[in-house]
C-alpha atoms as a PDB file:
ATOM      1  CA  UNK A   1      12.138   4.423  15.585  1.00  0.00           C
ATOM      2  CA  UNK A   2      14.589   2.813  18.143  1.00  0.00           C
ATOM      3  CA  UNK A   3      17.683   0.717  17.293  1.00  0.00           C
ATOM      4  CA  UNK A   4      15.856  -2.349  18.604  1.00  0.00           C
ATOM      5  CA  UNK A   5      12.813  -1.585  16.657  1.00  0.00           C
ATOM      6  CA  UNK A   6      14.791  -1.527  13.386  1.00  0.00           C
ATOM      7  CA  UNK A   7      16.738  -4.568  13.923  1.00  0.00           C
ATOM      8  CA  UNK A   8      12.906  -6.453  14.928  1.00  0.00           C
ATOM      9  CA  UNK A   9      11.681  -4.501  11.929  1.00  0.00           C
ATOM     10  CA  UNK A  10      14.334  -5.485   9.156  1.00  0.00           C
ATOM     11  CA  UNK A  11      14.585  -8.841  10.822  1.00  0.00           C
ATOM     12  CA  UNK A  12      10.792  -9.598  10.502  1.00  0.00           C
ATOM     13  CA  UNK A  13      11.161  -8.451   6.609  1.00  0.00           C
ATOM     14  CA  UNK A  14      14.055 -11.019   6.257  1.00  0.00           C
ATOM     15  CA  UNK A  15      12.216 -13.917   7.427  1.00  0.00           C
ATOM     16  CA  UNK A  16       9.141 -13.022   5.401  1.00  0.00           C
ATOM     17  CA  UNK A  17       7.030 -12.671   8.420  1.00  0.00           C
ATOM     18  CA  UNK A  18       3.075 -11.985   7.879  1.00  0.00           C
ATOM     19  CA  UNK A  19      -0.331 -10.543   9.790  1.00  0.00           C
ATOM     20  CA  UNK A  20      -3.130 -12.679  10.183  1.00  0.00           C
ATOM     21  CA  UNK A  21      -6.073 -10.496   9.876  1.00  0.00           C
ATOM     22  CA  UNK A  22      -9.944 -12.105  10.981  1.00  0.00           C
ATOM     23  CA  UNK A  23     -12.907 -10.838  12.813  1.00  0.00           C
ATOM     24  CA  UNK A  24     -14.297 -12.192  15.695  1.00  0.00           C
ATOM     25  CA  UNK A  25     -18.854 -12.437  15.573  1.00  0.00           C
ATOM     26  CA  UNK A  26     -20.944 -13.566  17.859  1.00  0.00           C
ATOM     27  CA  UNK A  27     -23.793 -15.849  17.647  1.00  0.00           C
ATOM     28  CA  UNK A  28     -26.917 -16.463  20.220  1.00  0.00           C
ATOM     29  CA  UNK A  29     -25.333 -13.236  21.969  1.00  0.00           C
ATOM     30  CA  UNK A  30     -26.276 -12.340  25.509  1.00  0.00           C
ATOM     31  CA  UNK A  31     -27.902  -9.003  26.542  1.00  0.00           C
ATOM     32  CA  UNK A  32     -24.883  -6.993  26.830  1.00  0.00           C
ATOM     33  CA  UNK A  33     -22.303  -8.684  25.094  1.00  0.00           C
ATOM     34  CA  UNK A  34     -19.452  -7.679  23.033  1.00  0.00           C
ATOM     35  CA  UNK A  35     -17.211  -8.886  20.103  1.00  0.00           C
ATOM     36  CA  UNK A  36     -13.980  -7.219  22.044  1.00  0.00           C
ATOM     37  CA  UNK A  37     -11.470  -8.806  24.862  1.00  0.00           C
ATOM     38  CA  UNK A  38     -11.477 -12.517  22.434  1.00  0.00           C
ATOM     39  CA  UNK A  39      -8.107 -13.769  22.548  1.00  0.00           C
ATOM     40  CA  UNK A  40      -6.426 -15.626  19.703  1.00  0.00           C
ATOM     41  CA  UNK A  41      -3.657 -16.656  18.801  1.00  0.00           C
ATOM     42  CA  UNK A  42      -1.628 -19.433  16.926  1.00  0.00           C
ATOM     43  CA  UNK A  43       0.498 -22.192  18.289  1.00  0.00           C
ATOM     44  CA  UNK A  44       3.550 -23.545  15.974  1.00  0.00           C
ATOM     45  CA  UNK A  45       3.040 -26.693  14.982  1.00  0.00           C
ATOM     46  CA  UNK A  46       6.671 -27.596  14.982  1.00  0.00           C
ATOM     47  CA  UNK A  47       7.775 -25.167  17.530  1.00  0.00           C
ATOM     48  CA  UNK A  48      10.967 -24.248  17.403  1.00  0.00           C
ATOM     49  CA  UNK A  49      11.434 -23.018  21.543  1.00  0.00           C
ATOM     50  CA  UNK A  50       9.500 -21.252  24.174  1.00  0.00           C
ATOM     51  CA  UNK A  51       8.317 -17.740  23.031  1.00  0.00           C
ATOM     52  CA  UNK A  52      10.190 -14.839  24.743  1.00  0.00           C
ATOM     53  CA  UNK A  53       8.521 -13.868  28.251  1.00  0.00           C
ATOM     54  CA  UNK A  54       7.436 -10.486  29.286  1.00  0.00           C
ATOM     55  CA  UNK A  55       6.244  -8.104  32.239  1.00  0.00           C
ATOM     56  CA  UNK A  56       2.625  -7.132  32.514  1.00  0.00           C
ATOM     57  CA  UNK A  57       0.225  -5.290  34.232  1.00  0.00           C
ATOM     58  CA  UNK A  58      -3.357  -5.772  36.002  1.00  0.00           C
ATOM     59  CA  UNK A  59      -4.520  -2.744  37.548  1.00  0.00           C
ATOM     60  CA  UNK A  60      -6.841  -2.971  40.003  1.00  0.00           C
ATOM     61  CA  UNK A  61      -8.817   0.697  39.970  1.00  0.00           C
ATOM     62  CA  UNK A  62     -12.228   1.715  41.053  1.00  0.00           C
ATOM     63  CA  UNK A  63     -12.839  -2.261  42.291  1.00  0.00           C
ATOM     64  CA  UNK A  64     -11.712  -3.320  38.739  1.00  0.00           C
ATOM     65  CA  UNK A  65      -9.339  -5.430  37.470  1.00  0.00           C
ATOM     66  CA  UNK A  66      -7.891  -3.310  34.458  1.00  0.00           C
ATOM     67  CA  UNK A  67      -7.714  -4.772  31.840  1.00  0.00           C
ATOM     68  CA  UNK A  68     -10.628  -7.406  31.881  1.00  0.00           C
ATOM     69  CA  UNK A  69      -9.275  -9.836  29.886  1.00  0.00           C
ATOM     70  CA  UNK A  70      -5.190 -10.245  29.395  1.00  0.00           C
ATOM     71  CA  UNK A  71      -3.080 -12.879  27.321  1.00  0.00           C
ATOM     72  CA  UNK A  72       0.506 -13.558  27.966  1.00  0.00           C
ATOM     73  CA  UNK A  73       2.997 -16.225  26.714  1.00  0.00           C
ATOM     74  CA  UNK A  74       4.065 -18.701  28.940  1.00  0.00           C
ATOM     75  CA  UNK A  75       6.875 -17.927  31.997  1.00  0.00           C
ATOM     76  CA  UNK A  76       5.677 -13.671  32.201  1.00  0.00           C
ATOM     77  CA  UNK A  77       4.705 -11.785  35.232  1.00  0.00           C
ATOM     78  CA  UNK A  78       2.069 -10.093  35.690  1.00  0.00           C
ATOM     79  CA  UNK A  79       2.396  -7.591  38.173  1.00  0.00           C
ATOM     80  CA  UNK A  80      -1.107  -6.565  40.329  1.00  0.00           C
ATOM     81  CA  UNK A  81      -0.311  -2.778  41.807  1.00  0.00           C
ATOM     82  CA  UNK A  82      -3.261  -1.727  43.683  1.00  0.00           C
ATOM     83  CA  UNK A  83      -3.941   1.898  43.051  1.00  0.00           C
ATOM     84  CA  UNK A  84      -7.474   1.892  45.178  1.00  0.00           C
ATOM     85  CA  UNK A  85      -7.701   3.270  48.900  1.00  0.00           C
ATOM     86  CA  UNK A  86      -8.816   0.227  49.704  1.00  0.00           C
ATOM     87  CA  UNK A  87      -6.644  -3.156  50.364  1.00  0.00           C
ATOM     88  CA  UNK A  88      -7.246  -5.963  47.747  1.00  0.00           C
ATOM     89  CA  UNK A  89      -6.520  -9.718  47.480  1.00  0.00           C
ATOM     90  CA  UNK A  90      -6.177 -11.106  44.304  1.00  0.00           C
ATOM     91  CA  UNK A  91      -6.386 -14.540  43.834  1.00  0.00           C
ATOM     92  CA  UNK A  92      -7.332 -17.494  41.593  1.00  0.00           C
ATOM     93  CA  UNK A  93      -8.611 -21.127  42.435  1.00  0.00           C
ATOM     94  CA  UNK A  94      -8.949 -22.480  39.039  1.00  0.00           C
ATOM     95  CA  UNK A  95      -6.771 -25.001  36.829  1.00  0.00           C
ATOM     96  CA  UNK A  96      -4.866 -22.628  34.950  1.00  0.00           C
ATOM     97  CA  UNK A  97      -2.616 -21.711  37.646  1.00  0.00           C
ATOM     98  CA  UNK A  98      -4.108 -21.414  41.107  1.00  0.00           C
ATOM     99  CA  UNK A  99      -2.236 -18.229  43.280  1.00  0.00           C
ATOM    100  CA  UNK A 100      -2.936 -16.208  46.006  1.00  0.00           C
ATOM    101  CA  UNK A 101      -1.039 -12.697  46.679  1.00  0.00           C
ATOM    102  CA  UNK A 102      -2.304 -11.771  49.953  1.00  0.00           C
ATOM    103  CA  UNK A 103      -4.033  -9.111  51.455  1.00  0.00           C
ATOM    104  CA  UNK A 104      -1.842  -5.876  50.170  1.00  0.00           C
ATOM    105  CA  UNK A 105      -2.081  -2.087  50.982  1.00  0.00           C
ATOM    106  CA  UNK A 106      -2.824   0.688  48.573  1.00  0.00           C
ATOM    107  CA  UNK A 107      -0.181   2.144  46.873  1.00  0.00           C
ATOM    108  CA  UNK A 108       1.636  -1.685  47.037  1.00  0.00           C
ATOM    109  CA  UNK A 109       1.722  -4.102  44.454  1.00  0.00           C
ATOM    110  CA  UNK A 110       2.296  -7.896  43.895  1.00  0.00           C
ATOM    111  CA  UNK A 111       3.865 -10.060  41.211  1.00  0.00           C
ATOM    112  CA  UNK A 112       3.277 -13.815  40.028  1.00  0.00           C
ATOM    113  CA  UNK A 113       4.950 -15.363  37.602  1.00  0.00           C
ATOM    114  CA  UNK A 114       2.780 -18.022  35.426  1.00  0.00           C
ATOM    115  CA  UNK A 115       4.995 -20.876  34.060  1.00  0.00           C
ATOM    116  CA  UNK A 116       1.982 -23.151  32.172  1.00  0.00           C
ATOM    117  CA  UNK A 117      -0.371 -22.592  29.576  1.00  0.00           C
ATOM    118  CA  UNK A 118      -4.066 -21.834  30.134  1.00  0.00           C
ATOM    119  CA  UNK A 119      -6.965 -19.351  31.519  1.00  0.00           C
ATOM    120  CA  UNK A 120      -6.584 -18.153  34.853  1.00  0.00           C
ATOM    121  CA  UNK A 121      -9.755 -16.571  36.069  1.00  0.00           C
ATOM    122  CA  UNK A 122      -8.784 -14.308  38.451  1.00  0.00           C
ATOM    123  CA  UNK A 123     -11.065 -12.446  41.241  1.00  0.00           C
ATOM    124  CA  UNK A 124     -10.739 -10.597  44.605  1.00  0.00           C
ATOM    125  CA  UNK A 125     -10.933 -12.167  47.872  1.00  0.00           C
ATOM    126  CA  UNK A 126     -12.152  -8.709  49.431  1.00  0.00           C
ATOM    127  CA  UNK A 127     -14.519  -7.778  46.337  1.00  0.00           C
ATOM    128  CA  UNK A 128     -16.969 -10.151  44.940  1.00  0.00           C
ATOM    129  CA  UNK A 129     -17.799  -7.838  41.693  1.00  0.00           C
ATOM    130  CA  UNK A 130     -13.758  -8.007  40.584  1.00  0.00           C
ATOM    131  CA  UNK A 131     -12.765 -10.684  38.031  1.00  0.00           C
ATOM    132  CA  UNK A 132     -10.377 -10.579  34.988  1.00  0.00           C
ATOM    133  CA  UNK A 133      -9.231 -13.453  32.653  1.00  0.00           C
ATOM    134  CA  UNK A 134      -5.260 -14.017  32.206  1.00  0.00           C
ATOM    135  CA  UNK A 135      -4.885 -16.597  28.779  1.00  0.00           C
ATOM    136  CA  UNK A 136      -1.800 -18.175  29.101  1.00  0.00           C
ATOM    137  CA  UNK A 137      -0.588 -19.481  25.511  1.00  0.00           C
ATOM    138  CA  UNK A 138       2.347 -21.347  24.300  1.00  0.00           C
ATOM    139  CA  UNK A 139       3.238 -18.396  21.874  1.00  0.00           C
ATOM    140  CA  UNK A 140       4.280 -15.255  21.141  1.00  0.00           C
ATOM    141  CA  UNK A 141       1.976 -14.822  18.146  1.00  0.00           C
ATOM    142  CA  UNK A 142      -1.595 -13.898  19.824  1.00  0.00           C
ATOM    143  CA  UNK A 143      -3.930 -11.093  19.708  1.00  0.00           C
ATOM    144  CA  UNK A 144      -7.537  -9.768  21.557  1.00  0.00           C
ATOM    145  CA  UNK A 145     -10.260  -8.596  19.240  1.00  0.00           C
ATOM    146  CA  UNK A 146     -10.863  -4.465  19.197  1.00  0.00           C
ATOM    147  CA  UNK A 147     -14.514  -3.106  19.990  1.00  0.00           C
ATOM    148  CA  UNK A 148     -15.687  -4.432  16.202  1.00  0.00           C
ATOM    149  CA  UNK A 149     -14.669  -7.482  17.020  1.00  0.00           C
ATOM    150  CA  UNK A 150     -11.415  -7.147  14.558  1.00  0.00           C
ATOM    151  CA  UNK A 151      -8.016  -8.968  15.532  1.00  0.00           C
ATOM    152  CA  UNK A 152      -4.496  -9.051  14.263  1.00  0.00           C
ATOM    153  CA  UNK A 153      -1.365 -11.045  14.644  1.00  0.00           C
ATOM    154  CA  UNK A 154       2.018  -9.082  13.253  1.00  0.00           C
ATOM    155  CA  UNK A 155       5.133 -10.300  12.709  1.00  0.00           C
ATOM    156  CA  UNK A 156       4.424 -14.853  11.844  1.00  0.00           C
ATOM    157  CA  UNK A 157       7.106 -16.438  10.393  1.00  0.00           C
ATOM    158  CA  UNK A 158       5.740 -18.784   7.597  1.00  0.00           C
ATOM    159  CA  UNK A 159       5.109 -21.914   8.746  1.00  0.00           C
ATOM    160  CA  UNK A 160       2.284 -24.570   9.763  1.00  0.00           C
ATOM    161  CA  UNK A 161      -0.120 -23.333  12.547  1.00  0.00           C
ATOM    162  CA  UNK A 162      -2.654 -24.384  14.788  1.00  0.00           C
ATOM    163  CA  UNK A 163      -5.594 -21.093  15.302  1.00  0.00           C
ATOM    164  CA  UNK A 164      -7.297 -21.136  19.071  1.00  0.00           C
ATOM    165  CA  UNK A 165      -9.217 -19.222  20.364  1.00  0.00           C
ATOM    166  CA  UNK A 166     -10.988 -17.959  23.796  1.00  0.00           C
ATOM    167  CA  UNK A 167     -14.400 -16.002  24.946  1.00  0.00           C
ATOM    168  CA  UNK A 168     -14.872 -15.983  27.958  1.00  0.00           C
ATOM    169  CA  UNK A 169     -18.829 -16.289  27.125  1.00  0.00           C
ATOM    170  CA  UNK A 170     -18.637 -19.660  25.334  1.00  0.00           C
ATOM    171  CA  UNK A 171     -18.535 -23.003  26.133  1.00  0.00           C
ATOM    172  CA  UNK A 172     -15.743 -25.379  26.269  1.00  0.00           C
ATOM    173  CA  UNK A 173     -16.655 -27.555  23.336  1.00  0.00           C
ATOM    174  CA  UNK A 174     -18.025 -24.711  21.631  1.00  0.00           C
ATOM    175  CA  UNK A 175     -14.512 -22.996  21.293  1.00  0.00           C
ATOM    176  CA  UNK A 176     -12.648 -26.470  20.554  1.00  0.00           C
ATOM    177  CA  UNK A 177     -14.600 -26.526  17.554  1.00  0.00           C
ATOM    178  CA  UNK A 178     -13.499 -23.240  16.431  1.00  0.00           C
ATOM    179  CA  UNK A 179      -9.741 -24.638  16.436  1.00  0.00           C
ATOM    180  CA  UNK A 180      -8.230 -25.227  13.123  1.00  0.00           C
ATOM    181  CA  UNK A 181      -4.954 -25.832  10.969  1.00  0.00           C
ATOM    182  CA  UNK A 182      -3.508 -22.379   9.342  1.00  0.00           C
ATOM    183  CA  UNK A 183      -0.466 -22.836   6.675  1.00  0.00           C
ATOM    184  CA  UNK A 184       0.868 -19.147   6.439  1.00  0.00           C
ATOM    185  CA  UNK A 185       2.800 -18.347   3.652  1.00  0.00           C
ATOM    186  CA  UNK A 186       2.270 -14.616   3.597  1.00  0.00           C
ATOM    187  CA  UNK A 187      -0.515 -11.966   5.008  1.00  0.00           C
ATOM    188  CA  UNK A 188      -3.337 -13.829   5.796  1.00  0.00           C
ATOM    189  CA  UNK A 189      -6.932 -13.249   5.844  1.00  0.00           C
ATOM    190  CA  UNK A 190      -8.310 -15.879   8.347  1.00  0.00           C
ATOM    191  CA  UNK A 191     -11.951 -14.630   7.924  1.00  0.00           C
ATOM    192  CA  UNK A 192     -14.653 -14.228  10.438  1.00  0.00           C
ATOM    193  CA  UNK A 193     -14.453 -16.592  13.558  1.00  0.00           C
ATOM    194  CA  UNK A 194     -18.171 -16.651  14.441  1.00  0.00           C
ATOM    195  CA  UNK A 195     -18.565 -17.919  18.094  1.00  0.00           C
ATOM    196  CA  UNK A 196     -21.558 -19.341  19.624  1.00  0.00           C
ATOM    197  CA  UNK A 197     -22.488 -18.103  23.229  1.00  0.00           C
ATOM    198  CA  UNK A 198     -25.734 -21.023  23.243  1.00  0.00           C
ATOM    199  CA  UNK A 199     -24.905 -22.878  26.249  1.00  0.00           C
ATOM    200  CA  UNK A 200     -22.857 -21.116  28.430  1.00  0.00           C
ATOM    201  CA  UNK A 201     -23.682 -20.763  31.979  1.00  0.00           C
ATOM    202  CA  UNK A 202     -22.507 -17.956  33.964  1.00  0.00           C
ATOM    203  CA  UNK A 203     -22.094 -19.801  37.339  1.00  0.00           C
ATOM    204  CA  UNK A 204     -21.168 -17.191  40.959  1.00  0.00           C
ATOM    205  CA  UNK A 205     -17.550 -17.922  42.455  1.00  0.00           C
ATOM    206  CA  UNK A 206     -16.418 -18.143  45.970  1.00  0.00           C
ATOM    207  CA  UNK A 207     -13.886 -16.753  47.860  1.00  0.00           C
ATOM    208  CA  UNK A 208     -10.216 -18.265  47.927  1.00  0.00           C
ATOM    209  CA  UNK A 209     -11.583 -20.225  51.020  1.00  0.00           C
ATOM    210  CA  UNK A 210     -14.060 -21.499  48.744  1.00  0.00           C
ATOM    211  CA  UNK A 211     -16.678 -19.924  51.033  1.00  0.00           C
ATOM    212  CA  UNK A 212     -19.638 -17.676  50.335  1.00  0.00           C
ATOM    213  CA  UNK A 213     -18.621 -13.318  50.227  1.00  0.00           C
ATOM    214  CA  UNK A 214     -19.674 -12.039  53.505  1.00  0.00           C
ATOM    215  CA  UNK A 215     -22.544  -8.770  53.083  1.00  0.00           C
ATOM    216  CA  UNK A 216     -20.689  -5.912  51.793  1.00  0.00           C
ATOM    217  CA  UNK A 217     -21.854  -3.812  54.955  1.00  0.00           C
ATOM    218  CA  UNK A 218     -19.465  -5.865  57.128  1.00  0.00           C
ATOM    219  CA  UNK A 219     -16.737  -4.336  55.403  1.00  0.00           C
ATOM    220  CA  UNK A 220     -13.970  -2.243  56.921  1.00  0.00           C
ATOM    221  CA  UNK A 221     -13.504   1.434  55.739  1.00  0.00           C
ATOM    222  CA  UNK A 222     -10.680   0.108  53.649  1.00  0.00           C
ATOM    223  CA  UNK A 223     -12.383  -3.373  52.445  1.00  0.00           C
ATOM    224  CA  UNK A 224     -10.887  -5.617  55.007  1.00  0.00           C
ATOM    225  CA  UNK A 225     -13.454  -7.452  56.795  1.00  0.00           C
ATOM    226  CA  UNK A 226     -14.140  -7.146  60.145  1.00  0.00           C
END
């Protein structure tokens, strides 16, 4: 173990902090769904500052955003290297923090920096089958469910919490519903979070020009249209 491991380590024991343990299950599932890549996570109630920023990574591989679904706190970078032989152009038009980086070469990367909470849904301008989710959250203490659909959070001080919670498969008001006051006090079981997929509607996005994706036989050899 590293020196700055032990001092997180012993200072984590000093302050008491806890795990939140829970399991995420699906209801009204979809052909093909899965209880993994749900993000949760728990915002302070009386925060007491930003939570520390960091520097992450979306591949883009095989015309696929690696990983699928990504949460970060608030003012990190996520960095986008493109490791196909093809260019790529990832982008995002929705609320959560619209971007564009460009047509890039393989072998390059870009870099954005996302400075406000919320989901970024994030595709590619070249490649209509590419998307990925980026959760933003106002905390440091989050966590995306495993294959079995089991989460945890290490390292919460004790202290009043609010639980959220996204799928990228459910509605809205569905996952608003799911929110909920948390008092921890010590490792916590927060039980099964059973999530509804019953309404959601899987609607086709457009290009960053908000324009239909042109036939992918007009491509380029290396995916830039011609």
């Amino acid at each position: 173990m590293t020196l700055p491991s032990l001092i997180c380590f012993s200072l984590a024991g000093a302050l008491g902090a806890a795990s939140i343990d829970g399991k995420i299950e699906l209801a009204d599932a979809r052909k093909g769904s899965s209880a993994a890549g749900v993000v949760v996570w728990l915002e302070p109630v009386n925060p007491a500052g930003p939570a520390p920023t960091g520097r992450y990574i979306l591949d883009q591989r095989n015309k696929r955003f690696l990983p699928h679904v990504m949460a970060i706190p608030v003012g990190s970078q996520v960095d986008f290297p493109n490791h196909d032989p093809i260019f790529h152009n990832a982008f995002s038009n929705f609320a959560g923090q619209p971007f564009d980086t460009g047509l890039y070469a393989p072998g390059t990367s870009q870099k954005i920096t996302f400075r406000r909470p919320g989901v970024v849904r994030v595709f590619c301008n070249i490649h209509a089958q590419m998307s990925a989710v980026i959760v933003v959250v106002p905390t440091q203490h989050y966590s995306i469910s495993s294959a079995n659909g089991a989460f945890r959070i290490n390292n919460v001080p004790p202290g009043e919490y609010t639980l959220r919670v996204f799928h990228e498969r459910a509605t809205e008001q569905t996952l608003e519903r799911l929110e909920r006051r948390l008092n921890v006090a010590g490792d916590t079981d927060a039980g099964a979070i059973r999530i509804s997929e019953s309404g959601y509607l899987e609607v086709g996005h457009k290009n960053k020009l908000g324009r239909d994706y042109p036939p992918q036989a007009r491509e380029g050899a290396y995916g830039v249209p011609k």
